[in-house]
C-alpha atoms as a PDB file:
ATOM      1  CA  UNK A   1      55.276  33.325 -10.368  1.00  0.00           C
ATOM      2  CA  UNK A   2      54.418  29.636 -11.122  1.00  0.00           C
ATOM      3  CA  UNK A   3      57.299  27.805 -12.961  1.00  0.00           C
ATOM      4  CA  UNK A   4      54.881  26.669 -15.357  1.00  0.00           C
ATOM      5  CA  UNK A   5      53.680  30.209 -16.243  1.00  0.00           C
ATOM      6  CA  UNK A   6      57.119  31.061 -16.475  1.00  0.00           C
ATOM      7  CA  UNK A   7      57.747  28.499 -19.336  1.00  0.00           C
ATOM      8  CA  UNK A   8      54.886  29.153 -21.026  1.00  0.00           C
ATOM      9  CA  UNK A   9      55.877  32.694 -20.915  1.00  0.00           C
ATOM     10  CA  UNK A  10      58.849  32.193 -22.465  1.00  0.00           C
ATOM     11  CA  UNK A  11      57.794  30.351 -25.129  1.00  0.00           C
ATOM     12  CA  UNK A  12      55.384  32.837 -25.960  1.00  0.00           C
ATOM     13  CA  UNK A  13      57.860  35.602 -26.193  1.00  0.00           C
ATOM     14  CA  UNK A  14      60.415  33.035 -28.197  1.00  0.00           C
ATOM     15  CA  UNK A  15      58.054  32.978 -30.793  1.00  0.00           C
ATOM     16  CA  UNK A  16      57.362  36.525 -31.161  1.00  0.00           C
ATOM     17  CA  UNK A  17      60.898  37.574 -31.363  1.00  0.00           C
ATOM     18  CA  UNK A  18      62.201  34.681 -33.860  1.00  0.00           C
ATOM     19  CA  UNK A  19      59.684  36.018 -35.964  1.00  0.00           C
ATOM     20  CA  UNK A  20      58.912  38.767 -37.586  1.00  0.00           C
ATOM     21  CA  UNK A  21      56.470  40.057 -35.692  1.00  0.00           C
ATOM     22  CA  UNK A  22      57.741  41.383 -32.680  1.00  0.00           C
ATOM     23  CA  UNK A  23      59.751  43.738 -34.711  1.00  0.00           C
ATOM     24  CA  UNK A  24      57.225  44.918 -36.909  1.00  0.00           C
ATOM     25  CA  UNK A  25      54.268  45.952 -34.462  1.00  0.00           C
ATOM     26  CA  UNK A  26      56.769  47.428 -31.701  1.00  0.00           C
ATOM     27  CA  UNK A  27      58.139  49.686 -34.918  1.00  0.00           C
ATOM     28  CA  UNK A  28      54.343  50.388 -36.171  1.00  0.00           C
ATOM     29  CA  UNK A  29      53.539  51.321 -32.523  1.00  0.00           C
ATOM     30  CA  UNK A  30      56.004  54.512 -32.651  1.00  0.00           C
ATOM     31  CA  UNK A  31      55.814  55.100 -35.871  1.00  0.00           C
ATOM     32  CA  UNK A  32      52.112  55.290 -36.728  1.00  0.00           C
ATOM     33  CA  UNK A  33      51.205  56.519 -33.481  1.00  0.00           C
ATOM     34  CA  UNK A  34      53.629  59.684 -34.013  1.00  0.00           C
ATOM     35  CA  UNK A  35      52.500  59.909 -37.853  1.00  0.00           C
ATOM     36  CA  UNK A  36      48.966  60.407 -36.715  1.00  0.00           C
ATOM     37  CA  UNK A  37      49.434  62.641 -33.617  1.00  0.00           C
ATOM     38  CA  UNK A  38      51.738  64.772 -36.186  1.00  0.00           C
ATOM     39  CA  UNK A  39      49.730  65.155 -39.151  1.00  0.00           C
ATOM     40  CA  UNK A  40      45.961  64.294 -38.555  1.00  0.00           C
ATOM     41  CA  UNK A  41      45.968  65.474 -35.238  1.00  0.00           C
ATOM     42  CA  UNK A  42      48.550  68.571 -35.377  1.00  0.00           C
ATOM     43  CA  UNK A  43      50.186  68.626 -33.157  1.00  0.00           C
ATOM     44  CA  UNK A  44      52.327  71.971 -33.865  1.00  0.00           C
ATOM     45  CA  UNK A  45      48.730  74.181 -33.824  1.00  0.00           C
ATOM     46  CA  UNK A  46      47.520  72.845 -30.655  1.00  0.00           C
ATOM     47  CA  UNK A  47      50.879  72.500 -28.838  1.00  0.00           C
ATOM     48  CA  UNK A  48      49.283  72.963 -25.424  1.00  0.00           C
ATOM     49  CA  UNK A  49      48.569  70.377 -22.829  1.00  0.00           C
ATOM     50  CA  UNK A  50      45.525  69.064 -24.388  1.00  0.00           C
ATOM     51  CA  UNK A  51      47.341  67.693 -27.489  1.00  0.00           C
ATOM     52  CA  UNK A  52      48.294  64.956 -25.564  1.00  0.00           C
ATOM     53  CA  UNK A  53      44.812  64.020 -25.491  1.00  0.00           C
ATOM     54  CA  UNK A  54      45.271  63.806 -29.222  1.00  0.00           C
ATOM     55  CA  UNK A  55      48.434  61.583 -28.531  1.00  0.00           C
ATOM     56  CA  UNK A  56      46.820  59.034 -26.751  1.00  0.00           C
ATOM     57  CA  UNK A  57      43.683  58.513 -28.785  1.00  0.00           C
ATOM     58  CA  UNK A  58      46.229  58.076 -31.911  1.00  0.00           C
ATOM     59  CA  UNK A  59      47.956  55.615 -29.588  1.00  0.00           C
ATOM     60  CA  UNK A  60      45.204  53.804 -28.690  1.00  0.00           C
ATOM     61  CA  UNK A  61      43.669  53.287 -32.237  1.00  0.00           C
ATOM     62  CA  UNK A  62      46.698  52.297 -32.855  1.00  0.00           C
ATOM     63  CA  UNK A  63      47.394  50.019 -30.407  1.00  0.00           C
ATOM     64  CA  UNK A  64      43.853  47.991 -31.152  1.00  0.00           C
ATOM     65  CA  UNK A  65      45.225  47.048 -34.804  1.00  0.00           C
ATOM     66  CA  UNK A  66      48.414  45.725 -33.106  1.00  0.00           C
ATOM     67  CA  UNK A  67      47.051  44.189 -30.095  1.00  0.00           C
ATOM     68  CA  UNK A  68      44.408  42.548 -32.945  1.00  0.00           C
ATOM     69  CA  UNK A  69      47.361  41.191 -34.899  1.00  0.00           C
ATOM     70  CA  UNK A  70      49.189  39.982 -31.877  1.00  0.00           C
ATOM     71  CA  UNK A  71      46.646  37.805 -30.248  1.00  0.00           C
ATOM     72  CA  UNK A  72      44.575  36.197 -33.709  1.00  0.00           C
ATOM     73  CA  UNK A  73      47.582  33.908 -33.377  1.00  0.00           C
ATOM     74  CA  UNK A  74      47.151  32.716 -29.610  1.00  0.00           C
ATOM     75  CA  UNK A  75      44.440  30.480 -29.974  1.00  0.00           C
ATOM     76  CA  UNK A  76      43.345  29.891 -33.206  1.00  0.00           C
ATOM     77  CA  UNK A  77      47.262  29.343 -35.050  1.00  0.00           C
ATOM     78  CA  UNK A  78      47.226  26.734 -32.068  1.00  0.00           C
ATOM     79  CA  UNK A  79      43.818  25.150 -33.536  1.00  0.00           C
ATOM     80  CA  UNK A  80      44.856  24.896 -36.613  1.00  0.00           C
ATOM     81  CA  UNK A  81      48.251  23.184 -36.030  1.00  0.00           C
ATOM     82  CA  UNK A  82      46.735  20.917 -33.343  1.00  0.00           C
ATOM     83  CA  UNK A  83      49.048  21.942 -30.836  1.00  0.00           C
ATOM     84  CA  UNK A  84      46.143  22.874 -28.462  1.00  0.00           C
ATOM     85  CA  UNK A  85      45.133  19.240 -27.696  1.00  0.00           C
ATOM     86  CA  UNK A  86      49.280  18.878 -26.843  1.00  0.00           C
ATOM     87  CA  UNK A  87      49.234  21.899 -24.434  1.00  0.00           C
ATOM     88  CA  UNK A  88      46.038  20.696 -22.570  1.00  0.00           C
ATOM     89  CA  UNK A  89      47.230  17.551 -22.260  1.00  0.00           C
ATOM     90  CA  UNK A  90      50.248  18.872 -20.057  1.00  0.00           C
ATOM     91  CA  UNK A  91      50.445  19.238 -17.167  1.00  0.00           C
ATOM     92  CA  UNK A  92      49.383  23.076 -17.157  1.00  0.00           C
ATOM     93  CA  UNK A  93      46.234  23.966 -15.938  1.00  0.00           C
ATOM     94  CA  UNK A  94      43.881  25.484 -18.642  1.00  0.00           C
ATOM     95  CA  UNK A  95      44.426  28.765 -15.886  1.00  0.00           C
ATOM     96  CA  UNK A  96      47.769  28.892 -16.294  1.00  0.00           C
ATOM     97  CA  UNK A  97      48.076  28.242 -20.026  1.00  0.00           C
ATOM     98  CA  UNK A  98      45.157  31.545 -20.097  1.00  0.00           C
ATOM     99  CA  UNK A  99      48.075  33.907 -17.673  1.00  0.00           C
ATOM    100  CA  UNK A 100      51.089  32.565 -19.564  1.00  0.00           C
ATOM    101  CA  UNK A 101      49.319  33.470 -22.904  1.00  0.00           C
ATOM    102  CA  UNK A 102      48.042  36.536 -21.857  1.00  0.00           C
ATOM    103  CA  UNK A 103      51.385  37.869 -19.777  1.00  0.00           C
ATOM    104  CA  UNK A 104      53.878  36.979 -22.676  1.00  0.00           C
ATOM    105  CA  UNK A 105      51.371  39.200 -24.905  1.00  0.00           C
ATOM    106  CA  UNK A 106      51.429  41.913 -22.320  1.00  0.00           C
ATOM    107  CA  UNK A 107      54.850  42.140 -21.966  1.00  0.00           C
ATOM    108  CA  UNK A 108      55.477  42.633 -25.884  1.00  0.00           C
ATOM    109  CA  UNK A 109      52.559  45.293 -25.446  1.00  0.00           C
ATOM    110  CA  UNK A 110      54.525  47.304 -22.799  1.00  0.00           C
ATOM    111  CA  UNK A 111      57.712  46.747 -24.898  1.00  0.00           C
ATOM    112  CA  UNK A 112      55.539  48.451 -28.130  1.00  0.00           C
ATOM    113  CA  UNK A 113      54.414  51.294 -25.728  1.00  0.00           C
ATOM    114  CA  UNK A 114      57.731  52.489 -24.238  1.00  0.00           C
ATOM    115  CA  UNK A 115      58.557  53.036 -27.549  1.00  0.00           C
ATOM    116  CA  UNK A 116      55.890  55.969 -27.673  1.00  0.00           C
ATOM    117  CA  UNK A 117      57.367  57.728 -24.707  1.00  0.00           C
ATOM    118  CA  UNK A 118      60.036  59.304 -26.778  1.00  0.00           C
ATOM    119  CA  UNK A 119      57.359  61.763 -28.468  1.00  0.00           C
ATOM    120  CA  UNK A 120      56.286  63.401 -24.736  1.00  0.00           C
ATOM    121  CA  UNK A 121      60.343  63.557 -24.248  1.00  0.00           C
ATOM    122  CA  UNK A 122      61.456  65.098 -27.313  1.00  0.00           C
ATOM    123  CA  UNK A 123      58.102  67.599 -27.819  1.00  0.00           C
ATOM    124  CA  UNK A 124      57.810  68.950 -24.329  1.00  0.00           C
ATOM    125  CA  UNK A 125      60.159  71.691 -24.869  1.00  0.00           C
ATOM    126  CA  UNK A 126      57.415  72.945 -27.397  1.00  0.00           C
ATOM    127  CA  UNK A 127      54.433  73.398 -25.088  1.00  0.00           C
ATOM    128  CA  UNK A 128      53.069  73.778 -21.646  1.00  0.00           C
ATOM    129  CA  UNK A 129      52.818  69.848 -20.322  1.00  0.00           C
ATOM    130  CA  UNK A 130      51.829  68.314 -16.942  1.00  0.00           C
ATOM    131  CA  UNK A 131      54.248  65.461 -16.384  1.00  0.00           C
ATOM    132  CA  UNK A 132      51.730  64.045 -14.230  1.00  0.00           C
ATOM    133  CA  UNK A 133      48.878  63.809 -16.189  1.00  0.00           C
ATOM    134  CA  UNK A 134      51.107  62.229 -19.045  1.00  0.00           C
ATOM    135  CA  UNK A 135      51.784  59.632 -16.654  1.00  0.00           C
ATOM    136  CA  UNK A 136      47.995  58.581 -15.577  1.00  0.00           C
ATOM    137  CA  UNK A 137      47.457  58.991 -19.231  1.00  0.00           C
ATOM    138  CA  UNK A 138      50.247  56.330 -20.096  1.00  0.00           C
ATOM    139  CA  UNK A 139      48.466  54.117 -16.742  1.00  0.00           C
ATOM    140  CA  UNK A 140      45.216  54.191 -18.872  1.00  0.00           C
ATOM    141  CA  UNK A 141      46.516  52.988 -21.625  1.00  0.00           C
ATOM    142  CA  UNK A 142      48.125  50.259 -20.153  1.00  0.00           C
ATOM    143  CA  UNK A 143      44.843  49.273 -18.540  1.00  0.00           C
ATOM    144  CA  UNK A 144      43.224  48.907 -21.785  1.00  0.00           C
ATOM    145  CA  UNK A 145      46.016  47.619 -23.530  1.00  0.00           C
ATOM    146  CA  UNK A 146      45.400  44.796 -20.788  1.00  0.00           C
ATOM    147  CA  UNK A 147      42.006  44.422 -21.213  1.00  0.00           C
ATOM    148  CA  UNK A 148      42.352  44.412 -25.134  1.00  0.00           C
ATOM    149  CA  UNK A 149      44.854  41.520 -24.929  1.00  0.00           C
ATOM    150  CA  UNK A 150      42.821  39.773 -22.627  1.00  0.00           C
ATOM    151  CA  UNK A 151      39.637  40.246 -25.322  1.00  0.00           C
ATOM    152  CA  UNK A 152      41.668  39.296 -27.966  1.00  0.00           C
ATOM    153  CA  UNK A 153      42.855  36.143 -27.007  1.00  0.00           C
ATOM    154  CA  UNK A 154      39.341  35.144 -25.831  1.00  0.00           C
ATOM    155  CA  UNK A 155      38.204  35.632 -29.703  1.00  0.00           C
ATOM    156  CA  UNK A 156      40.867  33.701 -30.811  1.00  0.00           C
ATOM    157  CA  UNK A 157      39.833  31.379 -28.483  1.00  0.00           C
ATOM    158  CA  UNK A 158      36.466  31.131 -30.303  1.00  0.00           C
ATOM    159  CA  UNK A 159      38.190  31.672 -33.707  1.00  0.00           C
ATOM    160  CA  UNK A 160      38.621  28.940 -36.639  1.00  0.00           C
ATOM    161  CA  UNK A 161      41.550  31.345 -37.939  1.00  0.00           C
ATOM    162  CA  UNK A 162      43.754  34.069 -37.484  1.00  0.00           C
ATOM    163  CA  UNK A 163      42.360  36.309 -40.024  1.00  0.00           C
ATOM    164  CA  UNK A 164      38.956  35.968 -38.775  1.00  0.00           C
ATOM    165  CA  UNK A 165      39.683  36.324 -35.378  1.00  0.00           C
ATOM    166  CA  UNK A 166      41.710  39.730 -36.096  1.00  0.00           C
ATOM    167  CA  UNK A 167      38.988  41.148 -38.174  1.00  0.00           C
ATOM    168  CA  UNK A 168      36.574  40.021 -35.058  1.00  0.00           C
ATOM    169  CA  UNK A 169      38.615  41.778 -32.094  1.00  0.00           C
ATOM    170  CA  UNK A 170      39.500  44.976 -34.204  1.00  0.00           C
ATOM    171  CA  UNK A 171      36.341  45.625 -34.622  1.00  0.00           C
ATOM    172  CA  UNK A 172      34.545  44.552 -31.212  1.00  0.00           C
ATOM    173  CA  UNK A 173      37.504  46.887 -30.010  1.00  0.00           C
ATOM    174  CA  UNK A 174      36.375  50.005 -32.159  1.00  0.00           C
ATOM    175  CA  UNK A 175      32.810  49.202 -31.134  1.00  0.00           C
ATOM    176  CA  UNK A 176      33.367  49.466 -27.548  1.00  0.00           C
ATOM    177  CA  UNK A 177      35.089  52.700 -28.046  1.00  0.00           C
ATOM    178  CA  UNK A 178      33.353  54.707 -30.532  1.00  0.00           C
ATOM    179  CA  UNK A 179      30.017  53.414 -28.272  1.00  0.00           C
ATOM    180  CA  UNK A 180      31.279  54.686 -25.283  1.00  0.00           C
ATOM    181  CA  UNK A 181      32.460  58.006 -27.165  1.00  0.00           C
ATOM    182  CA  UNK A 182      29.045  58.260 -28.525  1.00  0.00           C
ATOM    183  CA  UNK A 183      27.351  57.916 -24.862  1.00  0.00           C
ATOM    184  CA  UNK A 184      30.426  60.634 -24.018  1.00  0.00           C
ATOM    185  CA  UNK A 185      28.656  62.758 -25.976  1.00  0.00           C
ATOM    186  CA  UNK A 186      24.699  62.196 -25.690  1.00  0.00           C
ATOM    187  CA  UNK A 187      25.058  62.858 -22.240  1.00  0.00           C
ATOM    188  CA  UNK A 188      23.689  61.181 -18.532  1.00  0.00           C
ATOM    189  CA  UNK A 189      21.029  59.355 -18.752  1.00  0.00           C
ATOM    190  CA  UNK A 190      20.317  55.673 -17.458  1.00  0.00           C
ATOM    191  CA  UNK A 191      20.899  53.962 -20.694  1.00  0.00           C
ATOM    192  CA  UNK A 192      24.321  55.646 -21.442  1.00  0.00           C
ATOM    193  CA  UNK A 193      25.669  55.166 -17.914  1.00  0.00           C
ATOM    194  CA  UNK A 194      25.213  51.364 -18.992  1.00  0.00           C
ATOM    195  CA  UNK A 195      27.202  51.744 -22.377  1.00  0.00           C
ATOM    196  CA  UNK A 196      30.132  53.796 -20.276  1.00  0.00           C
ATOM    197  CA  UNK A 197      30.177  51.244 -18.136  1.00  0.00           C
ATOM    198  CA  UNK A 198      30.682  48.143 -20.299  1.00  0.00           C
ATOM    199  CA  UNK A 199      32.939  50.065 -22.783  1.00  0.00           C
ATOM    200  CA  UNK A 200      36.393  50.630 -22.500  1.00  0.00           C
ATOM    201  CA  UNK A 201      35.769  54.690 -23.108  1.00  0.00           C
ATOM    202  CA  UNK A 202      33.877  54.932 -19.856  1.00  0.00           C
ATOM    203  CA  UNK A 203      36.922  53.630 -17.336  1.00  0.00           C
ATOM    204  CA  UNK A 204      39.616  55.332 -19.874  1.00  0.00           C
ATOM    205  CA  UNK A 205      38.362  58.546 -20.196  1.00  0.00           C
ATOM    206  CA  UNK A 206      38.967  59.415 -16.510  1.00  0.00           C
ATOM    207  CA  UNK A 207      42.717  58.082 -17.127  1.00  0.00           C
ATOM    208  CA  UNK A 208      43.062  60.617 -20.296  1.00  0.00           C
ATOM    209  CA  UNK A 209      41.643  63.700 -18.314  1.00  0.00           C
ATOM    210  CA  UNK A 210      44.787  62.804 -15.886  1.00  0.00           C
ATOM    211  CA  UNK A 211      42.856  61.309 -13.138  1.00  0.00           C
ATOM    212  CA  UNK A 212      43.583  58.511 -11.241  1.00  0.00           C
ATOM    213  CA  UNK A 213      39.823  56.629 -10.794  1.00  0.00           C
ATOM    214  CA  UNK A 214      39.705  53.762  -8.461  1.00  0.00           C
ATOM    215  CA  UNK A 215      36.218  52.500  -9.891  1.00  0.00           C
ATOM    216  CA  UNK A 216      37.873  52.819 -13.494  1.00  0.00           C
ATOM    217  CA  UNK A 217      40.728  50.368 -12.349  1.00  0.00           C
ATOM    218  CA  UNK A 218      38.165  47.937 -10.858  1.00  0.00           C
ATOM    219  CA  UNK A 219      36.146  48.328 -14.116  1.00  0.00           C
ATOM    220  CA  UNK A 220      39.155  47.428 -16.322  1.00  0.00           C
ATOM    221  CA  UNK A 221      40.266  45.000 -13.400  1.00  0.00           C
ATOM    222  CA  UNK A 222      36.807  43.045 -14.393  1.00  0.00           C
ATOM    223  CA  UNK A 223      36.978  43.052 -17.832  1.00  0.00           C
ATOM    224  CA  UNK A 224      40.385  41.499 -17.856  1.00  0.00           C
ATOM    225  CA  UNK A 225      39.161  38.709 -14.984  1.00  0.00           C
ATOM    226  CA  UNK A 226      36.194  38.146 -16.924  1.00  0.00           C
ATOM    227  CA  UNK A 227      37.800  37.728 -20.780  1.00  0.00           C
ATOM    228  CA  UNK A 228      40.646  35.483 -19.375  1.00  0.00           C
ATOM    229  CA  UNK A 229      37.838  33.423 -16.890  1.00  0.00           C
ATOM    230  CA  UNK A 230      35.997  32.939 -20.139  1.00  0.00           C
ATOM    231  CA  UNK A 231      39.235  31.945 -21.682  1.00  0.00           C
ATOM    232  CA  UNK A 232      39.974  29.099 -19.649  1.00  0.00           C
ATOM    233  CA  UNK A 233      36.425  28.025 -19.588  1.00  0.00           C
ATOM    234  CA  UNK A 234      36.420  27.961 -23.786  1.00  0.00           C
ATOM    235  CA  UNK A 235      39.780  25.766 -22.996  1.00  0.00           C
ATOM    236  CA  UNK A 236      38.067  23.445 -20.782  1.00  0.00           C
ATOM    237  CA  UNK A 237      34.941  22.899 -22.929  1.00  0.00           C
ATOM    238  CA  UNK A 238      37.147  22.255 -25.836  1.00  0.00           C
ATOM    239  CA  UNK A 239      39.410  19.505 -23.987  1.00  0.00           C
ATOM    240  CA  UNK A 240      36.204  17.679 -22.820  1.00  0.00           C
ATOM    241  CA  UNK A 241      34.364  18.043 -26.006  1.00  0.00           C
END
C-alpha cells in the first residue's frame, strides 16, 4: 500500500479513536443489532436457520445509521474547518486522499461488525444453523458495508455539513433498500430487474440466501468504484474551482 495512503489512514483512524466516536458506534453496532434481532425480530420463536435472515437485516439497518454517522464527518467537517484546501494542496493525489478516507472508515466498519459475531457464537446451541451460510451472509454485509461507506463519503463530499449530509446518506441508503425489497416482491419484470440492479437489495439478497454470486460482487464492486471515482472527481472540481 502507498505510504501516503498509509498516513492518511492513520490519521483517519487517530481521530476516530481519540474521540468518542469510535467507541460509541462499535458498542451501538452489537448492541442494537442484538436488541432488534431479540425482541422485534424473535429470535427464540423462530430459532431455526432462517432467523439469521432476521439477524442480518437488523444488522444492516443498523449498520446504515452508523455508517451515516461515520462518514457526514469525512468531507464536509473538512469543509467547514478549511482543512480540505490544506489536504489538496499536499502532495496526495485527490485518489489517494478518496482510498485513505474510505479504507480508515472501512476498517472501523469491520471493527463494529466483528463485534456482531458473538450472537451466531453464543445462540447456535439453540437452533439448527449452517455455518456456511452465516459466513456468505457476514461476506454480504461487508460488501455493502463497503459500498455504503463509499456512498457516504461521496455525500459528504457534496455536503455543506455533517448533519445534512447524515440525514442525506441515511436515507438514500433506506431508499435503495426498501426499493429493491419492493421490486423483491412485485416480481420479474423489465422495470424491476433495473431497480434490483441499481439497489443494494438486488446484489445482497443472493449473499443473505447463503450464496456466493459472482455478478453480485461485480455489482457491489461497481458501486464502490463508481461512488469513490465520483469522489475524487467532486475533489478535483473543488480544488480548481
Amino acid at each position: 500500500m502507498s505510504g501516503n495512503i498509509s498516513i492518511i489512514i492513520k490519521k483517519e483512524l487517530r481521530s476516530y479513536f481519540t474521540s468518542p466516536i469510535a467507541y460509541v458506534v462499535i458498542a451501538l453496532m452489537g448492541f442494537v443489532s442484538s436488541l432488534i434481532f431479540f425482541t422485534v425480530f424473535n429470535f427464540f420463536e423462530f430459532n431455526s436457520i432462517y432467523a439469521f435472515d432476521r439477524y442480518f437485516t437488523s444488522i444492516s439497518f443498523t449498520m446504515f445509521i452508523l455508517i451515516a454517522a461515520i462518514t457526514m464527518r469525512s468531507w464536509s467537517e473538512e469543509r467547514n474547518q478549511k482543512t480540505d484546501e490544506i489536504l489538496t494542496t499536499l502532495p496526495f493525489s485527490e485518489v489517494k486522499l478518496v482510498l485513505g478516507k474510505f479504507l480508515a472508515s472501512f476498517i472501523l466498519f469491520l471493527i463494529m461488525l466483528a463485534v456482531t459475531i458473538f450472537v451466531p457464537i453464543m445462540v447456535s446451541p439453540f437452533g439448527d444453523f449452517d455455518g456456511g451460510q452465516i459466513f456468505v451472509q457476514y461476506l454480504g454485509i461487508i460488501f455493502l458495508g463497503a459500498a455504503s461507506i463509499a456512498l457516504g463519503q461521496l455525500v459528504s463530499s457534496l455536503s455543506i455539513n455533517q448533519i445534512i449530509s447524515f440525514l442525506v446518506t441515511m436515507f438514500v441508503l433506506f431508499l435503495m433498500i426498501m426499493l429493491g425489497q419492493l421490486s423483491l416482491f412485485l416480481g420479474s419484470s423489465g422495470f424491476f430487474d433495473i431497480v434490483k440492479m441499481v439497489t443494494f437489495s438486488g446484489p445482497f439478497s443472493s449473499f443473505n440466501m447463503g450464496i456466493i454470486d459472482f455478478k453480485s460482487i461485480v455489482l457491489f464492486c461497481s458501486y464502490i468504484f463508481i461512488f469513490l471515482y465520483f469522489n475524487v472527481k467532486v475533489l478535483k472540481f473543488r480544488k480548481w474551482k
